[in-house]
C-alpha atoms as a PDB file:
ATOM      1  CA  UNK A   1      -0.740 -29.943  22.107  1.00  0.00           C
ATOM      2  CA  UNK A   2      -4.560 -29.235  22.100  1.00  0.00           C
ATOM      3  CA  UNK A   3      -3.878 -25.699  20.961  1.00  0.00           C
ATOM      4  CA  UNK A   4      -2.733 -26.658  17.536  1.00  0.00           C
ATOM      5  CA  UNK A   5      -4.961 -30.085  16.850  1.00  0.00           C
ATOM      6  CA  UNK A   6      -7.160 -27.807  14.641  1.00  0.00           C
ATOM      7  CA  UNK A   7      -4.440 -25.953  13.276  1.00  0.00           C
ATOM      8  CA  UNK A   8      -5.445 -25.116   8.989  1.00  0.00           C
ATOM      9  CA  UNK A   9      -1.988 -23.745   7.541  1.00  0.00           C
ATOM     10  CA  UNK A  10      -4.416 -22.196   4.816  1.00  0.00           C
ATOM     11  CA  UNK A  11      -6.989 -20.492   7.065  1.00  0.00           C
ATOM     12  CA  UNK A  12      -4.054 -19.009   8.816  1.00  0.00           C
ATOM     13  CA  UNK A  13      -1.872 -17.915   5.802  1.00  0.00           C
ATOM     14  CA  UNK A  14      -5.493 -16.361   4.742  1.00  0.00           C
ATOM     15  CA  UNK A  15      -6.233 -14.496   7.653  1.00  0.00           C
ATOM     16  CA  UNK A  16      -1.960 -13.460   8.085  1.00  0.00           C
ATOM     17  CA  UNK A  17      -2.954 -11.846   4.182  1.00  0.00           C
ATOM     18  CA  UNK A  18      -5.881 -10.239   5.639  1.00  0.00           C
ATOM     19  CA  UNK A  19      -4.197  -8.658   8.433  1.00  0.00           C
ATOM     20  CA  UNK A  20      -1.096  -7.579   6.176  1.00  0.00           C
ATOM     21  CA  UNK A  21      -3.858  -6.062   3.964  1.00  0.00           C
ATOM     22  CA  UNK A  22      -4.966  -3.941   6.857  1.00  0.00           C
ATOM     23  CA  UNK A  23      -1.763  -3.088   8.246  1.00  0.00           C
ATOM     24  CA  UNK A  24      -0.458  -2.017   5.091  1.00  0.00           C
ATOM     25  CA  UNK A  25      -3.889   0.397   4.098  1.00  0.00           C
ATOM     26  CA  UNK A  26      -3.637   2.182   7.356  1.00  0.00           C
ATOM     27  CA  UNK A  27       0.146   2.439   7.272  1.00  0.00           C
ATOM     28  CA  UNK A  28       0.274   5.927   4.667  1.00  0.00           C
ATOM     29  CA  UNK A  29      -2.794   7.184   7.396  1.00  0.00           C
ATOM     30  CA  UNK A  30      -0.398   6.871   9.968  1.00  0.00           C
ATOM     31  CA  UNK A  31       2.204   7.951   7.777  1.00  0.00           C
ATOM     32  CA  UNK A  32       0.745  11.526   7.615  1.00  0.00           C
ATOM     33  CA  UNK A  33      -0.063  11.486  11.137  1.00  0.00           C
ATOM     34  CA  UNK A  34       3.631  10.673  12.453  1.00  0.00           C
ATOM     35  CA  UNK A  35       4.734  13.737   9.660  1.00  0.00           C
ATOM     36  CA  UNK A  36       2.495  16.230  11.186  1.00  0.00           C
ATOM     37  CA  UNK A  37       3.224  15.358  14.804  1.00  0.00           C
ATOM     38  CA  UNK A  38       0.190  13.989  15.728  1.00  0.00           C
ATOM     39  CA  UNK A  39      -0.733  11.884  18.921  1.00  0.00           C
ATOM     40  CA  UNK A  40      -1.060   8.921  17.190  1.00  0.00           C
ATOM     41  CA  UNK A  41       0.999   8.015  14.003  1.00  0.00           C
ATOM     42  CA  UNK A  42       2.992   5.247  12.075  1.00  0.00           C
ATOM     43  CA  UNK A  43       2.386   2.528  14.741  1.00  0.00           C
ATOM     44  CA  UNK A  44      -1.253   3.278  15.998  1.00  0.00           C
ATOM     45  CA  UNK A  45      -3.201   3.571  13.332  1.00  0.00           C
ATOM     46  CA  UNK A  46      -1.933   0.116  11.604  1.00  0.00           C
ATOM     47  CA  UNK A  47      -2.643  -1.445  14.788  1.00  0.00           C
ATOM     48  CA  UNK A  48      -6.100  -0.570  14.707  1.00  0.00           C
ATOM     49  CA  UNK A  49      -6.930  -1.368  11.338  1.00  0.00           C
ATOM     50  CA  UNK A  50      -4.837  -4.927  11.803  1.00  0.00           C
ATOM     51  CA  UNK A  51      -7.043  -5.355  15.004  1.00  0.00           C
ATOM     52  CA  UNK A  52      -9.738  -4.720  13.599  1.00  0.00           C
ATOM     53  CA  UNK A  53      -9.335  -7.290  10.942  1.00  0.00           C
ATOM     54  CA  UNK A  54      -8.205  -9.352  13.779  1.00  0.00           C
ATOM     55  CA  UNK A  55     -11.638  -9.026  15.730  1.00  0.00           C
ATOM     56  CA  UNK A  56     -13.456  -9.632  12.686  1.00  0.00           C
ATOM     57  CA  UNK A  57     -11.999 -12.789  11.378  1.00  0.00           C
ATOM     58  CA  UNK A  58     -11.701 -14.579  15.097  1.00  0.00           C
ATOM     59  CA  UNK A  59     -15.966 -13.802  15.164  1.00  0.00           C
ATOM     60  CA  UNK A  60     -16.337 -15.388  11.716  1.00  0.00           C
ATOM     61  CA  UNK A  61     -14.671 -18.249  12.806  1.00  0.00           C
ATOM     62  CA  UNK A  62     -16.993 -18.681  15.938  1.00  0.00           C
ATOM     63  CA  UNK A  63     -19.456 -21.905  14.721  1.00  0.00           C
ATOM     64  CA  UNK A  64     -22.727 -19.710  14.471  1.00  0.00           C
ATOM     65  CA  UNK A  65     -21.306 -16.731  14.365  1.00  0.00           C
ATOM     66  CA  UNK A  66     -21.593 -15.451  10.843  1.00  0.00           C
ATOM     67  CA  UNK A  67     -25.217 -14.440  11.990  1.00  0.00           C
ATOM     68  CA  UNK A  68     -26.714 -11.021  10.653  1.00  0.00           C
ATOM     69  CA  UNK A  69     -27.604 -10.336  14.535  1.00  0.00           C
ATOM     70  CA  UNK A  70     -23.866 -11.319  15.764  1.00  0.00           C
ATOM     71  CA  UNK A  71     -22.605  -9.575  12.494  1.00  0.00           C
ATOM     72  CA  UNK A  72     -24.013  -6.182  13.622  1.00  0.00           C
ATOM     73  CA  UNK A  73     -23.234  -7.049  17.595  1.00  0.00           C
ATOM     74  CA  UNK A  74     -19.671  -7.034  16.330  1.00  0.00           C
ATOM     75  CA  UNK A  75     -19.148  -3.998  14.310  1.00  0.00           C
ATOM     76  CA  UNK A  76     -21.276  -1.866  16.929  1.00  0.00           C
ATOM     77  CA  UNK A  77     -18.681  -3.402  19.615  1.00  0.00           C
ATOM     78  CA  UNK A  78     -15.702  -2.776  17.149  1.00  0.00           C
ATOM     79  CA  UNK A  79     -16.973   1.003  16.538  1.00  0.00           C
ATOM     80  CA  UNK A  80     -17.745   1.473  20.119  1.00  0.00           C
ATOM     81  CA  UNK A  81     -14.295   0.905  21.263  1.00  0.00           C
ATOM     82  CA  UNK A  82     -12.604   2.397  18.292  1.00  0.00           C
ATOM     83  CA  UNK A  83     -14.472   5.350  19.041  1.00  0.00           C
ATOM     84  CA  UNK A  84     -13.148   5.029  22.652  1.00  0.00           C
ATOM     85  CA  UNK A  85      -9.327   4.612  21.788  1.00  0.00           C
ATOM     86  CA  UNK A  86      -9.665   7.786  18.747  1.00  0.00           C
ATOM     87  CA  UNK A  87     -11.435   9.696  21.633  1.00  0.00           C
ATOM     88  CA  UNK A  88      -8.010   9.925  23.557  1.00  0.00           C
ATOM     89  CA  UNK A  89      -6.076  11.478  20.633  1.00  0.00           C
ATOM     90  CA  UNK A  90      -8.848  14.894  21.036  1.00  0.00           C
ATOM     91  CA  UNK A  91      -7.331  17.613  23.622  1.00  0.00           C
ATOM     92  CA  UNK A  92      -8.945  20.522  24.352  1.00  0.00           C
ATOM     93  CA  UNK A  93      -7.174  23.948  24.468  1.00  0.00           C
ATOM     94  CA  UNK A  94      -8.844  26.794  25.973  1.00  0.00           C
ATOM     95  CA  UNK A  95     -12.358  27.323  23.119  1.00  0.00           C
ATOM     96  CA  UNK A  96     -10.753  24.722  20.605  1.00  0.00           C
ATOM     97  CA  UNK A  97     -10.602  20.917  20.316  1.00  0.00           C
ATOM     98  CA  UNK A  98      -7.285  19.487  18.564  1.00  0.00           C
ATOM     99  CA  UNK A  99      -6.931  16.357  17.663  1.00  0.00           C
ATOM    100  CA  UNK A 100     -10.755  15.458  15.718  1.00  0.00           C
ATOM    101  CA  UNK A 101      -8.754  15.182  12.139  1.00  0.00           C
ATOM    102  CA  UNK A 102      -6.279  12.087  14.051  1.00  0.00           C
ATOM    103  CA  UNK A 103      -9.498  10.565  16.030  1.00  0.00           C
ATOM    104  CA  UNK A 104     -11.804  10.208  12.735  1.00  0.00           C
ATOM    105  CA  UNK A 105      -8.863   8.752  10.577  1.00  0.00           C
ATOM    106  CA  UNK A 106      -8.390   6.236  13.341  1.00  0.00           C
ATOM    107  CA  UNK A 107     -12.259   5.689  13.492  1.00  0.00           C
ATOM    108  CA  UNK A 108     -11.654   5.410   9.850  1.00  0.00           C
ATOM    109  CA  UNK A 109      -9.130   3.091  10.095  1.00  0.00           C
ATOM    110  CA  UNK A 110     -10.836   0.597  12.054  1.00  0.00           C
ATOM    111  CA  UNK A 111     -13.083   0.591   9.447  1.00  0.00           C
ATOM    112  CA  UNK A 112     -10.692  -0.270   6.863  1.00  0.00           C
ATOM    113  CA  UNK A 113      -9.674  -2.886   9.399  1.00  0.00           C
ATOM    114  CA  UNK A 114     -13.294  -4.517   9.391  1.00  0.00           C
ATOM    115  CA  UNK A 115     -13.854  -4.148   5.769  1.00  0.00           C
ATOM    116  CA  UNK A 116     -10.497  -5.868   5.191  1.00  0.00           C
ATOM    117  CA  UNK A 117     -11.585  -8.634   7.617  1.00  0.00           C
ATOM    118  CA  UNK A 118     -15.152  -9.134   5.987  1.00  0.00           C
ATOM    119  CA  UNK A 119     -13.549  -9.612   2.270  1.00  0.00           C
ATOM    120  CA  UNK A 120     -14.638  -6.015   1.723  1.00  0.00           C
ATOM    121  CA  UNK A 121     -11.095  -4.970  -0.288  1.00  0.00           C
ATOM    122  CA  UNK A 122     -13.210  -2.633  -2.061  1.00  0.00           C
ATOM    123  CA  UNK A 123     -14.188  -0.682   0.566  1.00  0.00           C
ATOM    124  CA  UNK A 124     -11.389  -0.967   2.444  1.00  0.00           C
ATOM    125  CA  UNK A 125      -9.157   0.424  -0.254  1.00  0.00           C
ATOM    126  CA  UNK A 126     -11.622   2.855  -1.121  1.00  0.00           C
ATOM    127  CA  UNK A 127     -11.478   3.874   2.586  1.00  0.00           C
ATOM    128  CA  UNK A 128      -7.825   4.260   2.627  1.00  0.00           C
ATOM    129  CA  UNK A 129      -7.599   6.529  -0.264  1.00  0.00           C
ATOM    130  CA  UNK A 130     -10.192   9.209   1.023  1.00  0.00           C
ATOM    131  CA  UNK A 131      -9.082   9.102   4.203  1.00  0.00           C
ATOM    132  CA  UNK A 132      -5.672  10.001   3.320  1.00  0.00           C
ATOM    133  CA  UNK A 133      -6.385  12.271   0.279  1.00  0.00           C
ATOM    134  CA  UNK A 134      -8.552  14.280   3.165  1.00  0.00           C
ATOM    135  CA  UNK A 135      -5.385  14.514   5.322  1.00  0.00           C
ATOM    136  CA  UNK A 136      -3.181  15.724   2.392  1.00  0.00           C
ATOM    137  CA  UNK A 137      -5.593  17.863   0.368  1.00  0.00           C
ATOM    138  CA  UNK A 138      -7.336  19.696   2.461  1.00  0.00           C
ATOM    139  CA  UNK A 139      -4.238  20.202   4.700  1.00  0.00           C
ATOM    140  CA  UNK A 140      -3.985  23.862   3.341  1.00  0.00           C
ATOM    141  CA  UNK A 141      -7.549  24.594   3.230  1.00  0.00           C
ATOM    142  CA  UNK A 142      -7.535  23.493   7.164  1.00  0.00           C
ATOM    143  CA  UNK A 143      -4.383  26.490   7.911  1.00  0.00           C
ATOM    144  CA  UNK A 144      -6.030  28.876   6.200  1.00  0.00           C
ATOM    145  CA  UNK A 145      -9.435  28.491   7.851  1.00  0.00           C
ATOM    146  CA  UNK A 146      -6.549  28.438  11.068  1.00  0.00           C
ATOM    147  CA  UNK A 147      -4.456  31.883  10.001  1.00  0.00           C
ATOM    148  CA  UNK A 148      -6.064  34.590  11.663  1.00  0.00           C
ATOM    149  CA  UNK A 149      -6.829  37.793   9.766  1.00  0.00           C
ATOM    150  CA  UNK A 150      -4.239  40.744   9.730  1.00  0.00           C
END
C-alpha cells in the first residue's frame, strides 16, 4: 500500500512522544476546568494542545516547509483558529462575560501544543505550570473580586 511505503517507525514513535507530551501538559488544565464546571474540560483542552502538536509536526515534515515565512504562516493559522474554538467557551450574561478564564487557558493550551511540537519542552512545560497555577491560585482572589459588598 502506497500509504505506508514511506512509513519511519522512529519518526512516528517520535512524533506519538510528542503528542503524549502535549496531551499529558494540558490534561491538569483541563483537569481544573472539568472540577469547576466549565464549558470545556478534561477532554478539550488535551485535544487542543495534542492538535496542536499535531499541526505542527505534519508542517515540519512538508519538504520546504521548515521556512521562517511558513514557520510564522503556521502559528498565525494555529492561533487564529485556536482563538476561534476558545471564543465559543465565552457567554455573555446580561453586563458580564463568563467564560474568558476557560478561552485563554485553551488559547494557552494550544500553545503548549505548538511548543511541544517545535521541541520547545521548555516552554511548553513552563506554559503548563502558569497556566494552571493561575487557575488554582488566583481562584480565591477571582470570588472575592466576584462577592458583592454587604
Amino acid at each position: 500500500m502506497e500509504l505506508f511505503h514511506n512509513w519511519n517507525s522512529g519518526e512516528a514513535l517520535s512524533h506519538l512522544m510528542a503528542m503524549v507530551v502535549a496531551y499529558m501538559l494540558a490534561l491538569p488544565i483541563g483537569w481544573n476546568r472539568e472540577k469547576e464546571e466549565r464549558s470545556a474540560g478534561v477532554r478539550t483542552f488535551p485535544l487542543v494542545a495534542m492538535a496542536a502538536c499535531g499541526f505542527v509536526l505534519i508542517a515540519n515534515g512538508v519538504p520546504g516547509g521548515a521556512t521562517p515565512d511558513a514557520q510564522s504562516r503556521i502559528l498565525a493559522g494555529l492561533m487564529t483558529g485556536i482563538g476561534f474554538v476558545s471564543g465559543g467557551a465565552i457567554l455573555k450574561q446580561g453586563n458580564r462575560a463568563m467564560g474568558t478564564a476557560t478561552a485563554a487557558s485553551l488559547w494557552a493550551t494550544g500553545a503548549i501544543g505548538a511548543a511541544v511540537g517545535y521541541g520547545q519542552l521548555d516552554i511548553a512545560v513552563i506554559l503548563s505550570l502558569v497556566v494552571l497555577l493561575t487557575l488554582i491560585l488566583l481562584a480565591p482572589l477571582h470570588k472575592a473580586a466576584q462577592t458583592p459588598e454587604g
